[in-house]
PDB file of N, CA and C in Angstrom:
ATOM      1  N   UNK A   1     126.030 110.364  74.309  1.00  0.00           N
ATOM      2  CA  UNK A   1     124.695 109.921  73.917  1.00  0.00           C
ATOM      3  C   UNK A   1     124.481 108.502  74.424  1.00  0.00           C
ATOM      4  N   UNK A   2     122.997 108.475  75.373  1.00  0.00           N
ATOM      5  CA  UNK A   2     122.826 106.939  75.743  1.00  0.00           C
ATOM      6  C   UNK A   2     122.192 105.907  74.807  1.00  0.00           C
ATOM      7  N   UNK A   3     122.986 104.935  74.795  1.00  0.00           N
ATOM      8  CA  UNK A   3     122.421 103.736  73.766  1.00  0.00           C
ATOM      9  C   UNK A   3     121.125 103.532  73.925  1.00  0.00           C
ATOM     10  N   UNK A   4     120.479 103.275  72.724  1.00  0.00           N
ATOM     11  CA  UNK A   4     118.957 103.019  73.352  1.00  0.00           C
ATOM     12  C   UNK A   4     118.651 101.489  72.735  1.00  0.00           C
ATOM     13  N   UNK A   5     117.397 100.826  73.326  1.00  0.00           N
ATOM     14  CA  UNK A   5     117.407  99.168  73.370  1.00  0.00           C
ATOM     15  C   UNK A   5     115.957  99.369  73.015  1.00  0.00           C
ATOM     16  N   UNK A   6     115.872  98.355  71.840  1.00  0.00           N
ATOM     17  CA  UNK A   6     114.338  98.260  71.558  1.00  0.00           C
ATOM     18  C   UNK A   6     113.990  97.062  71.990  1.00  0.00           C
ATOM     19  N   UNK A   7     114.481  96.325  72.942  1.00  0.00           N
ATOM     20  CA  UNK A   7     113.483  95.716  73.817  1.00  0.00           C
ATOM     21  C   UNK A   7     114.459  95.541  74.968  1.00  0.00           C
ATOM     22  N   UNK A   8     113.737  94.133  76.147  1.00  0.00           N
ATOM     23  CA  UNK A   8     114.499  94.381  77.230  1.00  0.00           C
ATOM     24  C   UNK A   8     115.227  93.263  76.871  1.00  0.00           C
ATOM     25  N   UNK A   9     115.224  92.280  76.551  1.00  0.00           N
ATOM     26  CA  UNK A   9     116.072  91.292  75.714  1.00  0.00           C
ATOM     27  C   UNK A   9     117.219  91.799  75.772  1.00  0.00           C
ATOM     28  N   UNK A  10     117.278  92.494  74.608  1.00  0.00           N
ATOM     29  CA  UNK A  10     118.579  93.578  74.103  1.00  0.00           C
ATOM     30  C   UNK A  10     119.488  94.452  75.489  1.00  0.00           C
ATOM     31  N   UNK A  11     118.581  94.789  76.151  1.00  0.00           N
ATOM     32  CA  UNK A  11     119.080  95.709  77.153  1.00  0.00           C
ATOM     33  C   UNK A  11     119.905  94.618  78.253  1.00  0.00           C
ATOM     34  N   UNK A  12     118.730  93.013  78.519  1.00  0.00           N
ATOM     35  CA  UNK A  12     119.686  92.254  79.166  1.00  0.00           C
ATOM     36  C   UNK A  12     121.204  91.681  78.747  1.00  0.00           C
ATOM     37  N   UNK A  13     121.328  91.798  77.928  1.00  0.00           N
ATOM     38  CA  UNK A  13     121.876  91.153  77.151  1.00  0.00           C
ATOM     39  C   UNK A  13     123.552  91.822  77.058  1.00  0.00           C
ATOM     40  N   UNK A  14     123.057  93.395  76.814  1.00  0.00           N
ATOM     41  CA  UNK A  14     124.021  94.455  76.931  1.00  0.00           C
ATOM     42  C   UNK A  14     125.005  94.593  78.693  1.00  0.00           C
ATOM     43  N   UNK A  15     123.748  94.215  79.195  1.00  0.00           N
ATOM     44  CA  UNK A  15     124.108  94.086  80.684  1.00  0.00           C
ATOM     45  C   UNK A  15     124.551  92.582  81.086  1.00  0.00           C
ATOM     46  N   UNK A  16     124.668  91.702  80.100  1.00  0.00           N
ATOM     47  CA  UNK A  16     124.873  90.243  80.366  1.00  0.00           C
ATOM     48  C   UNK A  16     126.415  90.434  81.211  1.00  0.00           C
ATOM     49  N   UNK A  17     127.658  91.187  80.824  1.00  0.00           N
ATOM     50  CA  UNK A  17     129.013  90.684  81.230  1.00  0.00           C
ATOM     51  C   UNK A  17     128.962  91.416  82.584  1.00  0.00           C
ATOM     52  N   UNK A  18     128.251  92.694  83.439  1.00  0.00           N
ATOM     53  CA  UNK A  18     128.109  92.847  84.645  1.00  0.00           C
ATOM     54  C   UNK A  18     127.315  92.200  85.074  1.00  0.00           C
ATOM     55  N   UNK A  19     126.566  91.246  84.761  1.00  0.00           N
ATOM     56  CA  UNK A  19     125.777  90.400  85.563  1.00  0.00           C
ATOM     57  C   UNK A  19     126.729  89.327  86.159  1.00  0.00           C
ATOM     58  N   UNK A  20     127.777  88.818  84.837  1.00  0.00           N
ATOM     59  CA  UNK A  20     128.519  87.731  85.057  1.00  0.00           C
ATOM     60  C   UNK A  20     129.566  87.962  85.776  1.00  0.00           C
ATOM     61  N   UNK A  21     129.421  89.138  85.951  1.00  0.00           N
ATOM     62  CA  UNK A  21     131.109  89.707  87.028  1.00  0.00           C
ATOM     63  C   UNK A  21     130.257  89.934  88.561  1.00  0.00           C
ATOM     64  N   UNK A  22     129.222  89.826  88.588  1.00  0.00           N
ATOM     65  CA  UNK A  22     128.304  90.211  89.713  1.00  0.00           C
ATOM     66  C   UNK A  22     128.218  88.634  90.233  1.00  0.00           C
ATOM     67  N   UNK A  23     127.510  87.634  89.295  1.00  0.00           N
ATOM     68  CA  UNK A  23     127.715  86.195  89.898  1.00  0.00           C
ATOM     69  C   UNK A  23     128.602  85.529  90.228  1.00  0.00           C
ATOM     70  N   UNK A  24     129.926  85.805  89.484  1.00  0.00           N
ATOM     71  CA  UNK A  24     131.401  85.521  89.985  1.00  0.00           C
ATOM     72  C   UNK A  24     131.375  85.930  91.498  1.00  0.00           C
ATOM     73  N   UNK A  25     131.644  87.098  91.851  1.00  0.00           N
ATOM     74  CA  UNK A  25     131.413  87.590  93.817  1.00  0.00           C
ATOM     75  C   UNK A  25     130.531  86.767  94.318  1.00  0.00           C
ATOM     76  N   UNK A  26     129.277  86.535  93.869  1.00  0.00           N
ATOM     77  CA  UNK A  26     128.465  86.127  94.436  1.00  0.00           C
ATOM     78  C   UNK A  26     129.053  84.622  94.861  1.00  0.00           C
ATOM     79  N   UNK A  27     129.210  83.643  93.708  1.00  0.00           N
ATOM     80  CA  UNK A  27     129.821  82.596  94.283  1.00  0.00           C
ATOM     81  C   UNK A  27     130.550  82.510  94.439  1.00  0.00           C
ATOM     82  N   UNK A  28     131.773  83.701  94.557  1.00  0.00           N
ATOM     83  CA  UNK A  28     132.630  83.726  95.624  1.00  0.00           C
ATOM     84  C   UNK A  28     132.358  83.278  97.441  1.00  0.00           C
ATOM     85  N   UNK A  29     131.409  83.997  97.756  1.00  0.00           N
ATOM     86  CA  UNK A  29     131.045  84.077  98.364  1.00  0.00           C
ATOM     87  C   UNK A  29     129.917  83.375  99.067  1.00  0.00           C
ATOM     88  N   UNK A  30     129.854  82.418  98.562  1.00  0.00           N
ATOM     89  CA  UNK A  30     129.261  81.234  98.909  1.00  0.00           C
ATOM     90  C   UNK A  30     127.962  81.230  98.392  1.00  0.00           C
ATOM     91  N   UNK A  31     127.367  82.136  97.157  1.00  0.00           N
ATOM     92  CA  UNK A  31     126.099  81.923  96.605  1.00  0.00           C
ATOM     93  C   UNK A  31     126.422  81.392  95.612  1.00  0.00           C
ATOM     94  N   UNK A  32     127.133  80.011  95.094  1.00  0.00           N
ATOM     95  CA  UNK A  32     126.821  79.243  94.198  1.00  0.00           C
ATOM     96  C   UNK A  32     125.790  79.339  93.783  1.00  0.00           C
ATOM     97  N   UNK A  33     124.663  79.187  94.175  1.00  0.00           N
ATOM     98  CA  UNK A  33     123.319  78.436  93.449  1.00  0.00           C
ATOM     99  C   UNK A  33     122.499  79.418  92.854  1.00  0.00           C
ATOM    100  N   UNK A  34     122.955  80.704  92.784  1.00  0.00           N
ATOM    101  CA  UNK A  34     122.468  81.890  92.664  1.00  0.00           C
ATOM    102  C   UNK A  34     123.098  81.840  90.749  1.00  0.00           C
ATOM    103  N   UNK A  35     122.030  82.534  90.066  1.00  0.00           N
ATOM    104  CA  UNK A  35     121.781  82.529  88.837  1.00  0.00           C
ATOM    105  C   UNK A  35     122.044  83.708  88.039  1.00  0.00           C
ATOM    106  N   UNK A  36     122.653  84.287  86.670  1.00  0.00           N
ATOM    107  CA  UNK A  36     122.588  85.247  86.314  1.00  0.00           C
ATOM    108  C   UNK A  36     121.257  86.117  86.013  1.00  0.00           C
ATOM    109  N   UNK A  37     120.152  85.607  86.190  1.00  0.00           N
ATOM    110  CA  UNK A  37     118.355  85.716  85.979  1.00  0.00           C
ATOM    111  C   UNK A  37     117.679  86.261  87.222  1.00  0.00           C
ATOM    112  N   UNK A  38     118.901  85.327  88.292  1.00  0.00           N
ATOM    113  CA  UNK A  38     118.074  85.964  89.759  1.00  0.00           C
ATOM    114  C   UNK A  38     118.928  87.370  90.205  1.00  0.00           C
ATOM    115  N   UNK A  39     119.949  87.598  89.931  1.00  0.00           N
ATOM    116  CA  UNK A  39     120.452  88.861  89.377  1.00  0.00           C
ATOM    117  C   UNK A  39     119.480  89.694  89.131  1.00  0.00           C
ATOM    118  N   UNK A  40     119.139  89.341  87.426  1.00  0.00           N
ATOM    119  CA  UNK A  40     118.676  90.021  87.106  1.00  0.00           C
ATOM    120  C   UNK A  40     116.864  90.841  87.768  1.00  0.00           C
ATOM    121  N   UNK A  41     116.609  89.321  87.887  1.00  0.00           N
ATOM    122  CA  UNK A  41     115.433  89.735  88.666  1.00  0.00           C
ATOM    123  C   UNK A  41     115.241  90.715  89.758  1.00  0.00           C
ATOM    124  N   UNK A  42     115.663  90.338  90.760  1.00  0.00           N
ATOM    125  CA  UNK A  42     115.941  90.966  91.689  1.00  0.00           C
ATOM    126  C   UNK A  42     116.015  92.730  91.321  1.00  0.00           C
ATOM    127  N   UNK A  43     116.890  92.830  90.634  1.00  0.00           N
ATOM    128  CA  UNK A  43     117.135  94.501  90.363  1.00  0.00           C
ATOM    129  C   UNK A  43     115.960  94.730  89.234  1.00  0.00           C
ATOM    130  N   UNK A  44     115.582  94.089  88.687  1.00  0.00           N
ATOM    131  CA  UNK A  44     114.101  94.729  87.685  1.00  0.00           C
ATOM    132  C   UNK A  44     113.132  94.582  88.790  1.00  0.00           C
ATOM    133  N   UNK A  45     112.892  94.169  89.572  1.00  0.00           N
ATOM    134  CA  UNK A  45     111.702  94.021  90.509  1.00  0.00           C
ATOM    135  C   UNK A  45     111.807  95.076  91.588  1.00  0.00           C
ATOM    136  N   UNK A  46     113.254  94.750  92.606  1.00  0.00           N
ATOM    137  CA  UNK A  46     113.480  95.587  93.563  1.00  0.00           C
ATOM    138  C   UNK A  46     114.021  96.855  93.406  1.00  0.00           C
ATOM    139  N   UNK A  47     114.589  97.138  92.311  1.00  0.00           N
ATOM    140  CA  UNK A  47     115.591  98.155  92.318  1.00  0.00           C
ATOM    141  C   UNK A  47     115.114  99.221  91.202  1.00  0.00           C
ATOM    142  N   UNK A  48     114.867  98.753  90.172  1.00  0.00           N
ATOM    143  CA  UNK A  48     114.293  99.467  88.573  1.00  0.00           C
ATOM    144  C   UNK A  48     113.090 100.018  88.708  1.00  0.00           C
ATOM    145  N   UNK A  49     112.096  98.985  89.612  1.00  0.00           N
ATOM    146  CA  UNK A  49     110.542  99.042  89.428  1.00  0.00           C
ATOM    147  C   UNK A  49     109.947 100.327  89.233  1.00  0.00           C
ATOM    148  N   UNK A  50     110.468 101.037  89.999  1.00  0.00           N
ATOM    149  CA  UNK A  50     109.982 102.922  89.591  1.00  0.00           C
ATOM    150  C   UNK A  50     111.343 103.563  89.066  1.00  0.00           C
ATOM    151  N   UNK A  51     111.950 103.046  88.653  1.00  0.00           N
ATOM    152  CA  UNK A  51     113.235 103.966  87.833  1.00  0.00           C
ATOM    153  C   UNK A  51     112.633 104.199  86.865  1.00  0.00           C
ATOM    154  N   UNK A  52     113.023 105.713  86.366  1.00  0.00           N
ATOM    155  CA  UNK A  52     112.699 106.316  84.889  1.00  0.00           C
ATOM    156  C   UNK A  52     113.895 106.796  84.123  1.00  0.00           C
ATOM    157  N   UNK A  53     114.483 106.713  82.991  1.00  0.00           N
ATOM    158  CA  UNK A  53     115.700 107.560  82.515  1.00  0.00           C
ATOM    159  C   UNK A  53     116.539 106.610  83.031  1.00  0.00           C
ATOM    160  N   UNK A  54     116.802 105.250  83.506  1.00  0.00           N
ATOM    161  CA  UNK A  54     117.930 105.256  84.248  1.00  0.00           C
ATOM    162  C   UNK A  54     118.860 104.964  83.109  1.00  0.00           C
ATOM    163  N   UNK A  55     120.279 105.190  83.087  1.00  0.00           N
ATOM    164  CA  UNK A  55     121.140 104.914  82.164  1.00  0.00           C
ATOM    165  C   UNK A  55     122.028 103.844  82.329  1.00  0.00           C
ATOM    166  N   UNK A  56     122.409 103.342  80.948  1.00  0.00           N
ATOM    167  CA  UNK A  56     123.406 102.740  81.004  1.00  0.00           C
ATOM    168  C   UNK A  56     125.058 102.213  82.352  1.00  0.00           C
ATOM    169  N   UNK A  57     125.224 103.292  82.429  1.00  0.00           N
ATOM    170  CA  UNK A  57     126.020 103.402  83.645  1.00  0.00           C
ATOM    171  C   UNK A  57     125.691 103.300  84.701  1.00  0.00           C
ATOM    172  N   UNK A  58     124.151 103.672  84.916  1.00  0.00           N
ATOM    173  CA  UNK A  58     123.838 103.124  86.010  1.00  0.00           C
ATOM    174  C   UNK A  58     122.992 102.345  86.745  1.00  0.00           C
ATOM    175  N   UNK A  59     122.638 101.454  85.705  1.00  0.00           N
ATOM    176  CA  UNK A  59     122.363 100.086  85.363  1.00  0.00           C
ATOM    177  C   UNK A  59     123.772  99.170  86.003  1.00  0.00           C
ATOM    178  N   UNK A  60     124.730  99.489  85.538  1.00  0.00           N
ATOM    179  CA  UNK A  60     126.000  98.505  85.973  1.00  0.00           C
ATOM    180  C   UNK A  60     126.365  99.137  87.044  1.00  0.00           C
ATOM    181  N   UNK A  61     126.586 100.042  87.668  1.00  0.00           N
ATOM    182  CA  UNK A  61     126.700 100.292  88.772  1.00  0.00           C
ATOM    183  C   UNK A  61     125.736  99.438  89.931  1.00  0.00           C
ATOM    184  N   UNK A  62     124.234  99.430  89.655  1.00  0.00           N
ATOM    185  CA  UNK A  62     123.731  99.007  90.578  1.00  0.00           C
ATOM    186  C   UNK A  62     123.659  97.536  90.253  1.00  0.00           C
ATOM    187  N   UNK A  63     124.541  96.716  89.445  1.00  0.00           N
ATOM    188  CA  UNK A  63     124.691  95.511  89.666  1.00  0.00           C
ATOM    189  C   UNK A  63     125.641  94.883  90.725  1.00  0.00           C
ATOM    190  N   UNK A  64     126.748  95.879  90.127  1.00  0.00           N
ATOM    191  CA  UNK A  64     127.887  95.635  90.641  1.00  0.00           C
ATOM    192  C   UNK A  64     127.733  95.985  92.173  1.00  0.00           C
ATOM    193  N   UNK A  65     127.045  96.727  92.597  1.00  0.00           N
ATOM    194  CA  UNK A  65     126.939  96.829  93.836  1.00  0.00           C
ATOM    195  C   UNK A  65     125.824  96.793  94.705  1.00  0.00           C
ATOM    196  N   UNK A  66     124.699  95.975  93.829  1.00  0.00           N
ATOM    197  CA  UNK A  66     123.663  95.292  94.712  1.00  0.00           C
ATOM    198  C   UNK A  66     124.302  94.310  95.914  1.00  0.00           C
ATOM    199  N   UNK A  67     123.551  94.567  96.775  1.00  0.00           N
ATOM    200  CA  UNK A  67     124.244  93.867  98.378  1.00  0.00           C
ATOM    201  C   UNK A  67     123.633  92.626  98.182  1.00  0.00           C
ATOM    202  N   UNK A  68     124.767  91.864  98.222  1.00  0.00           N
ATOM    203  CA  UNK A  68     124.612  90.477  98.178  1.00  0.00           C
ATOM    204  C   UNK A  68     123.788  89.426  98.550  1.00  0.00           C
ATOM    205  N   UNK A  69     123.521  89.850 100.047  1.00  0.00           N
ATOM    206  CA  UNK A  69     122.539  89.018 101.231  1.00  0.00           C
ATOM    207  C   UNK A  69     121.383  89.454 100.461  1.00  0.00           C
ATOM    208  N   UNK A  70     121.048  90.856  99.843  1.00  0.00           N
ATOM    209  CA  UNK A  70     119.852  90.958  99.565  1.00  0.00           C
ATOM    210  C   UNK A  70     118.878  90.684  98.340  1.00  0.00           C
ATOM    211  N   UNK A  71     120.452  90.149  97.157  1.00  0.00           N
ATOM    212  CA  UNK A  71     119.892  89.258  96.169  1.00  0.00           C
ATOM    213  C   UNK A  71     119.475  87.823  96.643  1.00  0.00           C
ATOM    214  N   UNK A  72     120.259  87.239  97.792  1.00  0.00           N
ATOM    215  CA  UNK A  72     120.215  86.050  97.953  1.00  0.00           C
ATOM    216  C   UNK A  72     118.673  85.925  98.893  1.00  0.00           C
ATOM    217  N   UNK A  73     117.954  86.770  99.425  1.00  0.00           N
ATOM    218  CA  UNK A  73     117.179  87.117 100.410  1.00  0.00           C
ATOM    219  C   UNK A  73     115.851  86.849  99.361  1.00  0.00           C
ATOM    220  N   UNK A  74     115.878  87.690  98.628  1.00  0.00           N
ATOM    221  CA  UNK A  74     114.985  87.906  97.102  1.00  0.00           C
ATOM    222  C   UNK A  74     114.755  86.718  96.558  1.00  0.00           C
ATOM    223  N   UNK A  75     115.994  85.745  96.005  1.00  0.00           N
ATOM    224  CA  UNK A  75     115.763  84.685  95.331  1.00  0.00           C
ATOM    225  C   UNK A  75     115.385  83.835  96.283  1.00  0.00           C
ATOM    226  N   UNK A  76     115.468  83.595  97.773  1.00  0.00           N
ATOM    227  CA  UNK A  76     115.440  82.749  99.026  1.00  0.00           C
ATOM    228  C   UNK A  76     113.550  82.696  98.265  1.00  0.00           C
ATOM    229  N   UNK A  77     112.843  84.323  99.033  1.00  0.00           N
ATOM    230  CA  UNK A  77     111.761  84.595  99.125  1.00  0.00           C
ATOM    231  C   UNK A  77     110.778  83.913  97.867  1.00  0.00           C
ATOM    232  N   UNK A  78     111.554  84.255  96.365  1.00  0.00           N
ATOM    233  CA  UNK A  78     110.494  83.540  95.906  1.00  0.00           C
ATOM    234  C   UNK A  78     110.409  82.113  95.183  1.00  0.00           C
ATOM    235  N   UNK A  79     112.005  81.472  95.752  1.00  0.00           N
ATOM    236  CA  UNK A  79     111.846  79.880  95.944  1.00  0.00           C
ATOM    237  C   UNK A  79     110.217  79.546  96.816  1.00  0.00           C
ATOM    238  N   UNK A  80     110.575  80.430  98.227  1.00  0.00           N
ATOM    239  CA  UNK A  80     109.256  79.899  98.835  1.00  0.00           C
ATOM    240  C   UNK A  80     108.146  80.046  98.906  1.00  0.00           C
ATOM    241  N   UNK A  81     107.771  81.172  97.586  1.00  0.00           N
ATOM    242  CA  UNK A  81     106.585  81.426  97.225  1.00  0.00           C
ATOM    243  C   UNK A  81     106.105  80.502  96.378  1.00  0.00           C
ATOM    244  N   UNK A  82     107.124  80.096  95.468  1.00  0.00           N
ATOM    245  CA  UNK A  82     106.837  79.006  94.565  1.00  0.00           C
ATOM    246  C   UNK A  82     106.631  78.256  95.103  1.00  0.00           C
ATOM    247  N   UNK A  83     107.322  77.180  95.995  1.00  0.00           N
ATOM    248  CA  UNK A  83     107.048  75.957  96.813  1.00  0.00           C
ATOM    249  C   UNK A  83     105.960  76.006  97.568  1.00  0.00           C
ATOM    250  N   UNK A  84     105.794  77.581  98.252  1.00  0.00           N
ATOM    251  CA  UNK A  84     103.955  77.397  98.825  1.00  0.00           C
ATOM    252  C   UNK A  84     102.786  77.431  97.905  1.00  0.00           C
ATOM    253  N   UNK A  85     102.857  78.418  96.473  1.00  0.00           N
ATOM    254  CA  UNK A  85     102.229  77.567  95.300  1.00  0.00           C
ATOM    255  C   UNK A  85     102.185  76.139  95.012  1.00  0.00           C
ATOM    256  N   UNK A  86     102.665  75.667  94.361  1.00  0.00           N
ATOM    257  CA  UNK A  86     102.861  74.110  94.088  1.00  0.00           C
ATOM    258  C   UNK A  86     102.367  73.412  95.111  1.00  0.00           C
ATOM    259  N   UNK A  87     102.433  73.161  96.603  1.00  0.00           N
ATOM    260  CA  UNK A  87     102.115  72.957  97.844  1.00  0.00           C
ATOM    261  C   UNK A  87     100.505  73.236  97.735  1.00  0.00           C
ATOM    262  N   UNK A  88     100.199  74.246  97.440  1.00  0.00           N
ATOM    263  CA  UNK A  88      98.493  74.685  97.684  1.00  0.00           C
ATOM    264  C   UNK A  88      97.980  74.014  96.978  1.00  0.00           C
ATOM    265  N   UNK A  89      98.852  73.976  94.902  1.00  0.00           N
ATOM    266  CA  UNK A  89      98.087  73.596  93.957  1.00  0.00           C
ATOM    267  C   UNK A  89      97.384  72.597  93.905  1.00  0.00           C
ATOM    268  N   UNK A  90      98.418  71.691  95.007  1.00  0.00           N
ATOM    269  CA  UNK A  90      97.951  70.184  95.315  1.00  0.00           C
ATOM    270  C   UNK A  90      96.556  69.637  96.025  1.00  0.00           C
ATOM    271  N   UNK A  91      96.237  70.832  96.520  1.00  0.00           N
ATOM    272  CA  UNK A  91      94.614  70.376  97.543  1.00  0.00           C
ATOM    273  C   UNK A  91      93.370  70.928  96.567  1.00  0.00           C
TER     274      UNK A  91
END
């Protein structure tokens, strides 16, 4: 039987220690600056966005083996969306 989460709070939260085993590689690998949030982001945006039913298990699966370059690609992208916001806000 799959655990169920009455909010996403809860659900991050459950998923907090594969996130933290996911950012460990990561700054292994030279993404220091990379965040347990941009993790997360990344896979609720890119990866979840039309998932239905997905479970527990495979939720951590696709942490653990989200491709690296392409979290770091994600968080790259909307550093510079932000910075071209802020940049515009100014005129």
């Amino acid at each position: 039987m799959e655990p169920e989460f009455s909010s996403v709070e809860e659900l991050y939260n459950r998923l907090k220690p594969a996130l933290r085993t996911k950012l460990t590689e990561l700054s292994e690998y030279g993404y220091g600056y990379l965040k347990i949030e941009d993790i997360w982001n990344y896979l609720k945006e890119e990866k979840w966005t039309n998932g239905h039913d997905l479970s527990l298990n495979d939720m951590v699966s696709d942490i653990l083996n989200a491709d690296n370059e392409l979290v770091d690609s994600y968080f790259k992208e909307k550093i510079n969306e932000k910075n071209r916001k802020i940049y515009f806000d100014e005129f």
